[in-house]
C-alpha atoms as a PDB file:
ATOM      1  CA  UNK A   1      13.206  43.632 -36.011  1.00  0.00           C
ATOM      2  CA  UNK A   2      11.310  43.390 -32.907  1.00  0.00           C
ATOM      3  CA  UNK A   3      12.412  45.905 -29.901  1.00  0.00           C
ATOM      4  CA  UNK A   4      13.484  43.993 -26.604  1.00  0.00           C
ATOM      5  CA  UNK A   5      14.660  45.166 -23.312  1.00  0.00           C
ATOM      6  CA  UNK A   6      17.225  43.832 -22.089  1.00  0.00           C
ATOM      7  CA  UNK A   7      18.409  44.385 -18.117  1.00  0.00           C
ATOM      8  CA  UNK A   8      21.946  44.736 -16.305  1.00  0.00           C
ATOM      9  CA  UNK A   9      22.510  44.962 -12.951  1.00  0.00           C
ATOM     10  CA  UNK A  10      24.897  44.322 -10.270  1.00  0.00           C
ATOM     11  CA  UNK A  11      24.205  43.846  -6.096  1.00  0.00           C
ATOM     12  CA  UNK A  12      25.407  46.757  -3.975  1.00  0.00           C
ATOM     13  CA  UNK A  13      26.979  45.390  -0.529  1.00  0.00           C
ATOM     14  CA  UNK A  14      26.654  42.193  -1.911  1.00  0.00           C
ATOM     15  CA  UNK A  15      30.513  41.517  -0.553  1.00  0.00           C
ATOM     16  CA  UNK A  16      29.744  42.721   3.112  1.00  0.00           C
ATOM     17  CA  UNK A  17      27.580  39.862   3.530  1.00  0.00           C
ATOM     18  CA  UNK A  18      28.932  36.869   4.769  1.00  0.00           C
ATOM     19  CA  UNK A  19      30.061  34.030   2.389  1.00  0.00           C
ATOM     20  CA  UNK A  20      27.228  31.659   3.354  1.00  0.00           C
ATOM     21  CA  UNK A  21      24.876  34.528   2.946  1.00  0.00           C
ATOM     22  CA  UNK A  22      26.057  35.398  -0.533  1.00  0.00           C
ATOM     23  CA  UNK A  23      25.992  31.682  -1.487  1.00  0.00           C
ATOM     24  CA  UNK A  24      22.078  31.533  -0.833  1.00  0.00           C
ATOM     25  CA  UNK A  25      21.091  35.373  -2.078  1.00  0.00           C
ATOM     26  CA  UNK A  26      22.429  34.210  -5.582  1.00  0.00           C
ATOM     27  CA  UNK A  27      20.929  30.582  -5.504  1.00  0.00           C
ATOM     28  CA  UNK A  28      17.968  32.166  -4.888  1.00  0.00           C
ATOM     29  CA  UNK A  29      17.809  35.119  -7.186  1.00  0.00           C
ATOM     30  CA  UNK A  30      18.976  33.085  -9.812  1.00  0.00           C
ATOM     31  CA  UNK A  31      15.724  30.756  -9.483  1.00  0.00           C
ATOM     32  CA  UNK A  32      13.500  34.147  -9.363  1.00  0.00           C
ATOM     33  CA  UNK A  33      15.205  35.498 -12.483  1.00  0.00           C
ATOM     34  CA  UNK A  34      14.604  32.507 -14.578  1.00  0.00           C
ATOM     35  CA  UNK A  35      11.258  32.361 -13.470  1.00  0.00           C
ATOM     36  CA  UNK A  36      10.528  35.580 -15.029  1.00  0.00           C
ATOM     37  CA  UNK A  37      11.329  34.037 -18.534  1.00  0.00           C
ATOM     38  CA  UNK A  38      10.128  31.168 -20.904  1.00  0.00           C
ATOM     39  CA  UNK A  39      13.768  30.747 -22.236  1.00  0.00           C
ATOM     40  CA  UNK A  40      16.084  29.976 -18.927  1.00  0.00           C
ATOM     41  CA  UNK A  41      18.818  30.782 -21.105  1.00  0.00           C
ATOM     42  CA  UNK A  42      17.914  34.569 -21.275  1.00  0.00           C
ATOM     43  CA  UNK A  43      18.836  34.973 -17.484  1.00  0.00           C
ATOM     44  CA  UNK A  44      22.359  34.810 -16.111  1.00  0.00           C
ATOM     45  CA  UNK A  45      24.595  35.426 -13.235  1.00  0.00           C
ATOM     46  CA  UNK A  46      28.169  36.337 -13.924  1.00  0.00           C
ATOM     47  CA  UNK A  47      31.303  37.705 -12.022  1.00  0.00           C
ATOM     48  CA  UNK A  48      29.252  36.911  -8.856  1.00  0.00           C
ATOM     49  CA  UNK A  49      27.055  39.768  -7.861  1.00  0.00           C
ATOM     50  CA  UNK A  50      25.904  40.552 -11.603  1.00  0.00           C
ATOM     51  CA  UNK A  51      23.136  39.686 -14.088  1.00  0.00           C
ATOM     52  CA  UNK A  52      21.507  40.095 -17.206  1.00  0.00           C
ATOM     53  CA  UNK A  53      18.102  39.342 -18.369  1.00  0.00           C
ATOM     54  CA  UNK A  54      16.527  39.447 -21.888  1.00  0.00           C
ATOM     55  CA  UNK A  55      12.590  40.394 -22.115  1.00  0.00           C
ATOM     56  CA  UNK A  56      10.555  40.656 -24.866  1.00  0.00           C
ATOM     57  CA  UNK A  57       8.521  43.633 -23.316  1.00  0.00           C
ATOM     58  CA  UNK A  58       9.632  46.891 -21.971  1.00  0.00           C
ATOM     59  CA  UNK A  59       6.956  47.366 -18.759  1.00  0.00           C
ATOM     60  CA  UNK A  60       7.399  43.908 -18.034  1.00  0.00           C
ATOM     61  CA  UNK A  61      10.875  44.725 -17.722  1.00  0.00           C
ATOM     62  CA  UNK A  62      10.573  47.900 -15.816  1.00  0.00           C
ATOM     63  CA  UNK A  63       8.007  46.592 -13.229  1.00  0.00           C
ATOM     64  CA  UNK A  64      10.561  43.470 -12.493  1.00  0.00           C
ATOM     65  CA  UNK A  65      13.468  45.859 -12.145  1.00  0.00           C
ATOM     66  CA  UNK A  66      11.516  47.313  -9.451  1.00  0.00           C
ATOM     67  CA  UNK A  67      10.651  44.146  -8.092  1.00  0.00           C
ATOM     68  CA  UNK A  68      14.180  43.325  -8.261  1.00  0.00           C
ATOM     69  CA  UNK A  69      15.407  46.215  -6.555  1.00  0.00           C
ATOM     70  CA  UNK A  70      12.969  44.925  -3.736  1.00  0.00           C
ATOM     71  CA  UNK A  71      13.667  41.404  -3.709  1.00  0.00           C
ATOM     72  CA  UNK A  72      17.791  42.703  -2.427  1.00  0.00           C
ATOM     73  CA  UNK A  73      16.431  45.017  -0.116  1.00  0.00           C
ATOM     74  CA  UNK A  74      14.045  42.336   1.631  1.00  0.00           C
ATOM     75  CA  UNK A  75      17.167  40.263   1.749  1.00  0.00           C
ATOM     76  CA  UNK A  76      19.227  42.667   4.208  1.00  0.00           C
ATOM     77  CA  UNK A  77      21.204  41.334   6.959  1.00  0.00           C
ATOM     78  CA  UNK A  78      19.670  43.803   9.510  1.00  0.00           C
ATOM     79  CA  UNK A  79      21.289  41.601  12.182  1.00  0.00           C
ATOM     80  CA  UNK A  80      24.717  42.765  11.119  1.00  0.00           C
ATOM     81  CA  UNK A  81      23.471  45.948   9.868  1.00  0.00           C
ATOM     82  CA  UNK A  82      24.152  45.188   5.629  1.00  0.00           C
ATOM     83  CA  UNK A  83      21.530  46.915   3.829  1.00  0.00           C
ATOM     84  CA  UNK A  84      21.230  45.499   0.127  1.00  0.00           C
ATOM     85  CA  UNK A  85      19.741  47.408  -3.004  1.00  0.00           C
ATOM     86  CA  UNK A  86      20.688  46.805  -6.506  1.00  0.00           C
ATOM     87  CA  UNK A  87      21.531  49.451  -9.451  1.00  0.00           C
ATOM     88  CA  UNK A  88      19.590  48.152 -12.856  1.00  0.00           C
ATOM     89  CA  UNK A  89      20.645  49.676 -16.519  1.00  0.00           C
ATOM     90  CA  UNK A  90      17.618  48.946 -18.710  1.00  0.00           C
ATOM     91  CA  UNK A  91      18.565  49.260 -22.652  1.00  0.00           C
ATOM     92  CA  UNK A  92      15.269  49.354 -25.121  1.00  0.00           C
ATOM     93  CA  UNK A  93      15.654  48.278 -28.576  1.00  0.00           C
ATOM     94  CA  UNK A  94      16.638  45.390 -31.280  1.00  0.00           C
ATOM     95  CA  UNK A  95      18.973  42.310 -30.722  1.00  0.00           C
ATOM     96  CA  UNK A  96      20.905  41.359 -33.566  1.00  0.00           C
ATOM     97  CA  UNK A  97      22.421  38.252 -32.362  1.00  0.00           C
ATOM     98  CA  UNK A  98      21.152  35.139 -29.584  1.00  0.00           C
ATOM     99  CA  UNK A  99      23.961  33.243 -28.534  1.00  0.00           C
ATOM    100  CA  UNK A 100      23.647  30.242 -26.367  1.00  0.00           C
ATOM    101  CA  UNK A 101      22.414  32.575 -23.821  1.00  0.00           C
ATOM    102  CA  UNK A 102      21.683  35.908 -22.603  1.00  0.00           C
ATOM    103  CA  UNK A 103      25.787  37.142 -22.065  1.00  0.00           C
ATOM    104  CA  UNK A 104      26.371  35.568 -25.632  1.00  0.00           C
ATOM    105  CA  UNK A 105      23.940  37.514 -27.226  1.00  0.00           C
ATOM    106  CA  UNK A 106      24.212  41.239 -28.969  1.00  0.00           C
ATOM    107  CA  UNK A 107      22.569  44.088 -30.644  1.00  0.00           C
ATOM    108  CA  UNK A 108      21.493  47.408 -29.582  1.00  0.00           C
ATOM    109  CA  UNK A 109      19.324  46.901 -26.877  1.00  0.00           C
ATOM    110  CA  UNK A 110      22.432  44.948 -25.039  1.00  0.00           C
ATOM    111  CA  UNK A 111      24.876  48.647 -26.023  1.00  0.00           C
ATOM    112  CA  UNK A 112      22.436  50.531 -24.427  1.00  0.00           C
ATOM    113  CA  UNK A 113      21.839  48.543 -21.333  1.00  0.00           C
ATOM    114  CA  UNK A 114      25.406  47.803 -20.644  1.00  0.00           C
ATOM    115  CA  UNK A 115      26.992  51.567 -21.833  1.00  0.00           C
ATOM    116  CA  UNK A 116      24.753  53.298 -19.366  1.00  0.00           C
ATOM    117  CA  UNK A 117      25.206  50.258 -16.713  1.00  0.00           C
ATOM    118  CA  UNK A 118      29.114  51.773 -16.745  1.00  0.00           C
ATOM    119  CA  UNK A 119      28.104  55.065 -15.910  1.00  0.00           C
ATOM    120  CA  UNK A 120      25.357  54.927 -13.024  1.00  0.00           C
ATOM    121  CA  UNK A 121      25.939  56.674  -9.600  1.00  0.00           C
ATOM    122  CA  UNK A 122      25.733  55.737  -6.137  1.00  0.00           C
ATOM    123  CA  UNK A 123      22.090  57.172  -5.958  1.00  0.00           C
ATOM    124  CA  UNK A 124      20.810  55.597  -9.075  1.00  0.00           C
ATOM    125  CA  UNK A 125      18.682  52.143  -8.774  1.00  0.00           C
ATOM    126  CA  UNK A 126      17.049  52.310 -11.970  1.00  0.00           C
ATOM    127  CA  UNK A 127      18.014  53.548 -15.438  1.00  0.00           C
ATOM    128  CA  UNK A 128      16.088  53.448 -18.846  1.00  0.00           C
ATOM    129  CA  UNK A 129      17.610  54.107 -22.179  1.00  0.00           C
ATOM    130  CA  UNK A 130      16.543  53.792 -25.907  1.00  0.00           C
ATOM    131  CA  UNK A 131      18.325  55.165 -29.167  1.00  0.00           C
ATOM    132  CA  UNK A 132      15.789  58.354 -28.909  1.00  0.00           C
ATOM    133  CA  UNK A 133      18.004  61.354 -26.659  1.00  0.00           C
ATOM    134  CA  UNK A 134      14.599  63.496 -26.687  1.00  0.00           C
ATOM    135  CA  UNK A 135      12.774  60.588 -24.983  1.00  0.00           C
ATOM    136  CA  UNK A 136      15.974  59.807 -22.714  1.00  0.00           C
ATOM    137  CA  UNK A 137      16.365  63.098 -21.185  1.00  0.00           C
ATOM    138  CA  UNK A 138      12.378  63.060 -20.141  1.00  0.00           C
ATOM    139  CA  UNK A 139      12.409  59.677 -19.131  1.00  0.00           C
ATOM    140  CA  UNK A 140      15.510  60.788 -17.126  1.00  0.00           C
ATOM    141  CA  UNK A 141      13.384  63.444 -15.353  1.00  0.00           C
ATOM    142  CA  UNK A 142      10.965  61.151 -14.127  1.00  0.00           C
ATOM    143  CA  UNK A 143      13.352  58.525 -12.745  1.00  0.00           C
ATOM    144  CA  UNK A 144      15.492  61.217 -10.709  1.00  0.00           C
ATOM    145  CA  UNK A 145      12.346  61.478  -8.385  1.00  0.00           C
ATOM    146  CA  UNK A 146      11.329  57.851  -8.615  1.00  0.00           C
ATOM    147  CA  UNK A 147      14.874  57.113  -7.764  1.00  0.00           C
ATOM    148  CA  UNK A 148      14.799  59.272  -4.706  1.00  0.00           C
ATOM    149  CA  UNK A 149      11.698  57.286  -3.553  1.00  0.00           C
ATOM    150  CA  UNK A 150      13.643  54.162  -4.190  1.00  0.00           C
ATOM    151  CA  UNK A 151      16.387  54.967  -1.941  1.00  0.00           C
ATOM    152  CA  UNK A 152      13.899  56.035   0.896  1.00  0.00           C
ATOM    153  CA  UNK A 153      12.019  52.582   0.923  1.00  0.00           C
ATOM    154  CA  UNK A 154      12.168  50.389   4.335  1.00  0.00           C
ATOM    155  CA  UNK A 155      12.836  46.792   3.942  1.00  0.00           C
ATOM    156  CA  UNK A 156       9.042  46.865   4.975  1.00  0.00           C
ATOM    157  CA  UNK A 157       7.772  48.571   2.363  1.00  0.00           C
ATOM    158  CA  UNK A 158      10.027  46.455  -0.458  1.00  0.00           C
ATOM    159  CA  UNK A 159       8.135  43.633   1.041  1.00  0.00           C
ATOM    160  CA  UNK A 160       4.800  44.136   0.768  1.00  0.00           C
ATOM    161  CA  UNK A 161       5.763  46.546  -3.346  1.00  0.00           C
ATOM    162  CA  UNK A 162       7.419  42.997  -4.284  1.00  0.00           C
ATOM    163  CA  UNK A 163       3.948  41.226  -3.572  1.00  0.00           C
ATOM    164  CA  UNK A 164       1.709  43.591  -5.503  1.00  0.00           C
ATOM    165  CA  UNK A 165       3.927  43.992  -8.109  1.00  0.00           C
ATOM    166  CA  UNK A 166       3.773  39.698  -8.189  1.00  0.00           C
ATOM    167  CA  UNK A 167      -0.087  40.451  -8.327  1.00  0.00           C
ATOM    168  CA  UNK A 168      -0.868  39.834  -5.126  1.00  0.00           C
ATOM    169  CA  UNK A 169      -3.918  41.688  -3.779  1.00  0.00           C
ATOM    170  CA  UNK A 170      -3.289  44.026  -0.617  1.00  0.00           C
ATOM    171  CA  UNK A 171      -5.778  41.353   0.751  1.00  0.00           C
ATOM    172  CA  UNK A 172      -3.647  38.786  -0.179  1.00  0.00           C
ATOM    173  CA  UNK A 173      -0.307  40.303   1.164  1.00  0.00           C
ATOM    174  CA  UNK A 174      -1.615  41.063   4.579  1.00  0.00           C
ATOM    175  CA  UNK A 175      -2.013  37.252   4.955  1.00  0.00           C
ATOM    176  CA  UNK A 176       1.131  36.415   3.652  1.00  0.00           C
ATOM    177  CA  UNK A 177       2.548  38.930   5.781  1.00  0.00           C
ATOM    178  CA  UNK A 178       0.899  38.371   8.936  1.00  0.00           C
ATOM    179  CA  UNK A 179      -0.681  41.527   8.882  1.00  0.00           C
ATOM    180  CA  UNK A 180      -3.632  44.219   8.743  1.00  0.00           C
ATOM    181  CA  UNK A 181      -5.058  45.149   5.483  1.00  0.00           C
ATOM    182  CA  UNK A 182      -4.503  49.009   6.449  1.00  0.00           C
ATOM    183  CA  UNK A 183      -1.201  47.846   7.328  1.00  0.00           C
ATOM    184  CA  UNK A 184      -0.133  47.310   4.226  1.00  0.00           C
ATOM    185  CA  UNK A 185      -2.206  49.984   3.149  1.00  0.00           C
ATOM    186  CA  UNK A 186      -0.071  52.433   5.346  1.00  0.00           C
ATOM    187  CA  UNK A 187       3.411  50.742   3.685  1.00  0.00           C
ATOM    188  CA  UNK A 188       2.250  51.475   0.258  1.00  0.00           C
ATOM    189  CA  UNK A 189       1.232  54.962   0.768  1.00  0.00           C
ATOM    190  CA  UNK A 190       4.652  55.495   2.977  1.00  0.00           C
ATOM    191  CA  UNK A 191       6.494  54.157   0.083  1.00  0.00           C
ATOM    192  CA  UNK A 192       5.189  56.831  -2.024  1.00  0.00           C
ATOM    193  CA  UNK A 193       3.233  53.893  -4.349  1.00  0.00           C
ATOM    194  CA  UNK A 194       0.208  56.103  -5.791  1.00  0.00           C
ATOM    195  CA  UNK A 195       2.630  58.301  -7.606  1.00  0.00           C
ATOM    196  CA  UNK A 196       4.923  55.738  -8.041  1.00  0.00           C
ATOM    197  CA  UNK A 197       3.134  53.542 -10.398  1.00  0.00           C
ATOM    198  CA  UNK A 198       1.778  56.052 -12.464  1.00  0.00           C
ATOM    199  CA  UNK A 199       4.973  57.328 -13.581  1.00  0.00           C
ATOM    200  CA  UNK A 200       6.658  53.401 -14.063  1.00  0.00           C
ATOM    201  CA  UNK A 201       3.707  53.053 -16.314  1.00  0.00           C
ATOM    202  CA  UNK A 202       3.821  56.365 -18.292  1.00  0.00           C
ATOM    203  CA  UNK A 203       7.439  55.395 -19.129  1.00  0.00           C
ATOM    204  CA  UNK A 204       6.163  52.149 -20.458  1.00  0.00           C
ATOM    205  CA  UNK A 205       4.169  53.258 -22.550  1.00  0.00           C
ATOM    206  CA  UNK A 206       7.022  55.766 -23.608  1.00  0.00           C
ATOM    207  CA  UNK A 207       9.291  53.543 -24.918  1.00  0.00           C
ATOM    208  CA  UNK A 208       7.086  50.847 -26.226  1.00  0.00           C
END
C-alpha cells in the first residue's frame, strides 16, 4: 500500500481574534488548503480552528506545513497586538480506509498524525512521525532547531518564505511585495532560510 502523509493542525490565538476576523482567516485558509489538493475532499476544517489534509507525498507535505505555518503568521492582527502561528502533527505512512473525506478516513498515517498532534508543546510548530522510532528520534533532532527558527520568524519574513516556497522567484516577490530584491534577500537570510531548507529537504528524503 502506498505511504501518504497526512497533516493535523490547529490555529494558536485563533480565539483572541475578533469574530469577524476569525470568520475570514478560515474562509480563506480553507480555499488555500483545497488548493493544495486534486481531491477537495482530502482537506477539512473542523471544531473551528482545526484541519486535516491528506497528501500523497511527504516533502510536498512538509514544505506546505511550513507554508502553512506562514500563511497564520502573515495573518496577525498587529493592530490589536494577536500574533498567529499554527502547531502541525505530520503522520507518514499507509491509509487503510477513504471515507467521504479526509476526517472519515483511517489507517496509520492518520494514528500517527493525530497521536503525536495530542502531545505537542507550546514551542512546537512542526512535528514529523513515521512507524520507524530510529528515524523519529533523528528527525526529532533536526526539527528542535528548525522549530526554534520557526518561532523567531517576523511576520516579514513569513511573507516573503510563503512566496518562495509558492515558487515565486526572489525577483518575483520583491514585486509582489513592493520591495528591493536585497530586501528580500536580507528577510530570507534573517529568517535563517539557507540552513533552513536544507534540513526540510534532508527529512524528505528521510521518510520517503
Amino acid at each position: 500500500m502506498k505511504t501518504q502523509a497526512v497533516m493535523t493542525g490547529d490555529i494558536i490565538n485563533f480565539t483572541k481574534l475578533s469574530p469577524s476576523k476569525r470568520k475570514n482567516l478560515i474562509r480563506e485558509t480553507e480555499v488555500l488548503l483545497k488548493t493544495w489538493i486534486k481531491e477537495k475532499e482530502n482537506a477539512e476544517i473542523f471544531r473551528g480552528d482545526s484541519y486535516q489534509v491528506l497528501f500523497n507525498d511527504a516533502l510536498e507535505a512538509i514544505t506546505k506545513s511550513i507554508q502553512l505555518i506562514c500563511w497564520f503568521k502573515k495573518h496577525s492582527d498587529e493592530k490589536n497586538k494577536v500574533s498567529l502561528s499554527t502547531r502541525i502533527s505530520i503522520g507518514i505512512g499507509e491509509v487503510s480506509y477513504r471515507g467521504k473525506n479526509v476526517l472519515n478516513s483511517d489507517g496509520e498515517a492518520f494514528h500517527l498524525s493525530g497521536r503525536h498532534f495530542d502531545t505537542l508543546k507550546d514551542d512546537q510548530f512542526l512535528a514529523i512521525h513515521t512507524n520507524n522510532i530510529a528515524k523519529n528520534n533523528g528527525i526529532e533532532i533536526i526539527l528542535n532547531f528548525i522549530n526554534k527558527y520557526i518561532g523567531n520568524w517576523t511576520i516579514a519574513q513569513a511573507e516573503v518564505i510563503f512566496l518562495l516556497l509558492e515558487g515565486k522567484t526572489q525577483q518575483e516577490i520583491a514585486e509582489t511585495l513592493s520591495l528591493s530584491q536585497p530586501s528580500v534577500n536580507s528577510r530570507l537570510k534573517s529568517a535563517g532560510w539557507k540552513e533552513f531548507e536544507p534540513a526540510i529537504k534532508y527529512i524528505a528524503n528521510l521518510v520517503q
